[in-house]
N, C-alpha and C. Protein backbone atom coordinates (compact mmCIF):
# COMPACT_ATOMS: atom_id res chain seq x y z
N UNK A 1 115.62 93.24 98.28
CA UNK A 1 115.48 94.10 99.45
C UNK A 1 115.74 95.54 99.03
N UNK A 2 114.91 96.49 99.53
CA UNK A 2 114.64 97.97 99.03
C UNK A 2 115.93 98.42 100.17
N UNK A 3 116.96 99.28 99.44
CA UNK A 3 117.86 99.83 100.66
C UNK A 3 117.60 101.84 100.62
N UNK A 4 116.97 101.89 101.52
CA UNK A 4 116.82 103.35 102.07
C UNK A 4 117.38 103.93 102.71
N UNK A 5 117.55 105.58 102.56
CA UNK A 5 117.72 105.97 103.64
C UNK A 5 116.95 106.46 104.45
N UNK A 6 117.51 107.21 105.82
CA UNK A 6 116.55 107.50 106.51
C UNK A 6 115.52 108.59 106.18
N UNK A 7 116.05 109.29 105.49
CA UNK A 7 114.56 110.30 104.90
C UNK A 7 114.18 109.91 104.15
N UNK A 8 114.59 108.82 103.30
CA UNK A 8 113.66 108.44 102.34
C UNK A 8 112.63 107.38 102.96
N UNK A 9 112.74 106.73 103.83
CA UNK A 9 111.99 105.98 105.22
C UNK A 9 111.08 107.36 105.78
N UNK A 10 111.25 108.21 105.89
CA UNK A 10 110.82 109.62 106.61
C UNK A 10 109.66 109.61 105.48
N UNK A 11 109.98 109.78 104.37
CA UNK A 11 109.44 110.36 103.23
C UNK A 11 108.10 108.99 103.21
N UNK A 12 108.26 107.80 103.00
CA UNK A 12 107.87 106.81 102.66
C UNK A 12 106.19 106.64 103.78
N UNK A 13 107.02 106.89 105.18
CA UNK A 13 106.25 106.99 106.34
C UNK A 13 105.11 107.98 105.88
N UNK A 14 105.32 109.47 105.30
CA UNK A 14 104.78 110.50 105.21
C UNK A 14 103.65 109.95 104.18
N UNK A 15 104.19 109.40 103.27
CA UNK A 15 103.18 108.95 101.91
C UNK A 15 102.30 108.01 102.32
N UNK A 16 102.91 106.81 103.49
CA UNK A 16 101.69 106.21 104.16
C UNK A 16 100.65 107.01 104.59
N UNK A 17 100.93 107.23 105.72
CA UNK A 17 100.04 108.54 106.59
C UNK A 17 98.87 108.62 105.69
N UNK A 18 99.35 109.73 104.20
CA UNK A 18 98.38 110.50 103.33
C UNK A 18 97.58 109.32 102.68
N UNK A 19 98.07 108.14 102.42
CA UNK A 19 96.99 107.32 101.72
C UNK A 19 96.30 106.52 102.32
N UNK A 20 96.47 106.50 103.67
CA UNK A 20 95.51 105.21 104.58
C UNK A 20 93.89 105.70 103.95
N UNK A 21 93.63 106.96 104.32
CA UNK A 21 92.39 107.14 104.20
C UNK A 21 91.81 106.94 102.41
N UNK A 22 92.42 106.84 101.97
CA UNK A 22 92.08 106.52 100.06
C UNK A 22 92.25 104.88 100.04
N UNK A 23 92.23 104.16 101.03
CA UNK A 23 92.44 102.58 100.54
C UNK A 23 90.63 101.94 101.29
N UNK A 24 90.07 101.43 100.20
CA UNK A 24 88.81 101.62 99.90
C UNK A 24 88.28 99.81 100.64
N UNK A 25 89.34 98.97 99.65
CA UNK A 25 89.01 97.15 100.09
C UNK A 25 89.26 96.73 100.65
N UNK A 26 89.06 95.57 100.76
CA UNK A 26 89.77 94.81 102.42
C UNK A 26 91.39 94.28 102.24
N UNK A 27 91.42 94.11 100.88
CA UNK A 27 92.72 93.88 100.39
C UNK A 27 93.97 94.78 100.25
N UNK A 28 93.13 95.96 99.76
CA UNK A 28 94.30 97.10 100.12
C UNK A 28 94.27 97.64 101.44
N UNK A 29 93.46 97.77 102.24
CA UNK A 29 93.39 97.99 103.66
C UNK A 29 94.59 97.28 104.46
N UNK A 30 94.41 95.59 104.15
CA UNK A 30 95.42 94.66 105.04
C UNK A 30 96.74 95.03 104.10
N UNK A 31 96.89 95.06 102.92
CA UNK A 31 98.29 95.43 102.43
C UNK A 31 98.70 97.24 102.78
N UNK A 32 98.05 97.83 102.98
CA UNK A 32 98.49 99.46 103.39
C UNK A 32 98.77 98.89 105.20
N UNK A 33 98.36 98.48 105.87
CA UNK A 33 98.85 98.43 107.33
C UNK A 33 99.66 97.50 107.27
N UNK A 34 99.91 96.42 106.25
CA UNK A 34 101.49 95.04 106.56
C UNK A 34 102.63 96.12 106.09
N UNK A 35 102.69 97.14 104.77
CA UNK A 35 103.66 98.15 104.36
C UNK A 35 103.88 99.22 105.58
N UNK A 36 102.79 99.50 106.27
CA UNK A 36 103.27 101.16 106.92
C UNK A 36 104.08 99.97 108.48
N UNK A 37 103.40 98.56 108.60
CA UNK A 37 103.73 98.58 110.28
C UNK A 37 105.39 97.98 109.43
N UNK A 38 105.64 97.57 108.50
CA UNK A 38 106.90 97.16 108.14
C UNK A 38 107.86 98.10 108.27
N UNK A 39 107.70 99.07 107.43
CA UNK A 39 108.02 100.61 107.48
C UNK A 39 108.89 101.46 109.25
N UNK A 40 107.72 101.20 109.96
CA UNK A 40 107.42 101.26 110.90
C UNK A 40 108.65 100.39 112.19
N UNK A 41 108.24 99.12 111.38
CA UNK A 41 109.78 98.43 112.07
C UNK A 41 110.76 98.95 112.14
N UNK A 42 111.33 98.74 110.30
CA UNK A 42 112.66 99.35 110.27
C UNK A 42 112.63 100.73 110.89
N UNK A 43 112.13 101.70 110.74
CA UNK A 43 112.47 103.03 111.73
C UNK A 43 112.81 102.33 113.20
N UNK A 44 112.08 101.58 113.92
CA UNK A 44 112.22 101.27 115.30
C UNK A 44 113.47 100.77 115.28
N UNK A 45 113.66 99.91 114.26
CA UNK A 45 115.03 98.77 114.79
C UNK A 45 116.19 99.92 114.55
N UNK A 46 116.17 100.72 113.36
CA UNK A 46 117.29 101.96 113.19
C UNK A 46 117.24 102.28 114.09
N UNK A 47 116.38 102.83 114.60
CA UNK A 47 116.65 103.77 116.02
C UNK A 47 117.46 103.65 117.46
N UNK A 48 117.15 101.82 117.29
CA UNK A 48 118.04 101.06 118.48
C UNK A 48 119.59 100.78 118.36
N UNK A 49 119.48 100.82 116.69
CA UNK A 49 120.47 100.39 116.26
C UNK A 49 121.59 101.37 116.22
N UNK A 50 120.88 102.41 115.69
CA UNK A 50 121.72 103.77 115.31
C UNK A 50 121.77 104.79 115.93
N UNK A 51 120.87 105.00 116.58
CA UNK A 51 119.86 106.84 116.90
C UNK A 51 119.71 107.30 116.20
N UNK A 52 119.02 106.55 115.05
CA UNK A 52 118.43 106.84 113.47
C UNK A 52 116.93 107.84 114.07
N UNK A 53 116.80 108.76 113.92
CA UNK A 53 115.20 109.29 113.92
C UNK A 53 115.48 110.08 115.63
N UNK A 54 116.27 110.14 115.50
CA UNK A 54 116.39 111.67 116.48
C UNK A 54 116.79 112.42 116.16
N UNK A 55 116.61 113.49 116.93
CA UNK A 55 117.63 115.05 116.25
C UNK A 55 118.75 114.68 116.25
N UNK A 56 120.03 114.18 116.60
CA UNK A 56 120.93 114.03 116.10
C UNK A 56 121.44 113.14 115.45
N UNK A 57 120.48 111.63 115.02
CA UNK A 57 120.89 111.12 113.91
C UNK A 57 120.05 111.98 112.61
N UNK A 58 119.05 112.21 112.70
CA UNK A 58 118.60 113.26 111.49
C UNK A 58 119.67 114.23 111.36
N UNK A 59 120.28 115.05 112.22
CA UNK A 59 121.45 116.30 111.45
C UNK A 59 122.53 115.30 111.46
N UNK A 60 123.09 114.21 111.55
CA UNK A 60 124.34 113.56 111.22
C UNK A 60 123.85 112.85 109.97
N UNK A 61 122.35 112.21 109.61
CA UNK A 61 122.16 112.02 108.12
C UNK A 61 122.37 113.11 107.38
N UNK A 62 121.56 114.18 107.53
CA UNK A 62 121.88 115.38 106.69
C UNK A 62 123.10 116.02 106.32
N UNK A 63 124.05 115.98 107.22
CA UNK A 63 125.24 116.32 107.11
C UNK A 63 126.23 115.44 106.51
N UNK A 64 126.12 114.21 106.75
CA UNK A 64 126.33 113.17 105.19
C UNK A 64 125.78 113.34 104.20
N UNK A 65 124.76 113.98 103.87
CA UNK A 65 124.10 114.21 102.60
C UNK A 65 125.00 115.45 101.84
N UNK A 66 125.05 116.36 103.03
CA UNK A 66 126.07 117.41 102.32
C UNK A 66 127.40 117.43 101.89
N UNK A 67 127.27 116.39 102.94
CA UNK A 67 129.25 116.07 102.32
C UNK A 67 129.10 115.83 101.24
N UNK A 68 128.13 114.70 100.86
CA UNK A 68 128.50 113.91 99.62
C UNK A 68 127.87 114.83 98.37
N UNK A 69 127.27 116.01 98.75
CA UNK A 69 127.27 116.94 97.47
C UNK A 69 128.10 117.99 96.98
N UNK A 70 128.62 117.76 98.19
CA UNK A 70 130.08 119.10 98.57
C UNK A 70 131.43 118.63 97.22
C-alpha cells in the first residue's frame, strides 16, 4: 500500500488530469480511469475523515510540513 500525503495525492490527481488525453488503448484508457477514480476515492474518504482538501486542512498540512523542516 502506497502511503501519501495529501499534496502528494494533490500532485498525483494533477498528473492524472495531464495524461488522460495521451492514453491512446483500451487498456490504458480502463487502467488511467481505475488509478484517477481510486485516487479520487481516497481524497473523498480523507475529506470525511479529516477535512483533508479544504482550506483548512490544506494550511494545517502545510503547516506540518513546516514544522517538520523548522
Amino acid at each position: 500500500m502506497l502511503e501519501l500525503d495529501d499534496m502528494e495525492l494533490f500532485q498525483l490527481q494533477f498528473c492524472m488530469q495531464q495524461t488522460k488525453s495521451q492514453m491512446s488503448m483500451g487498456g490504458e484508457i480502463r487502467r488511467h480511469a481505475s488509478i484517477t477514480e481510486k485516487i479520487e476515492a481516497e481524497m473523498e474518504r480523507r475529506k470525511n475523515a479529516t477535512g483533508a482538501y479544504t482550506p483548512e486542512g490544506v494550511l494545517r498540512d502545510l503547516q506540518r510540513q513546516i514544522d517538520e523542516l523548522s
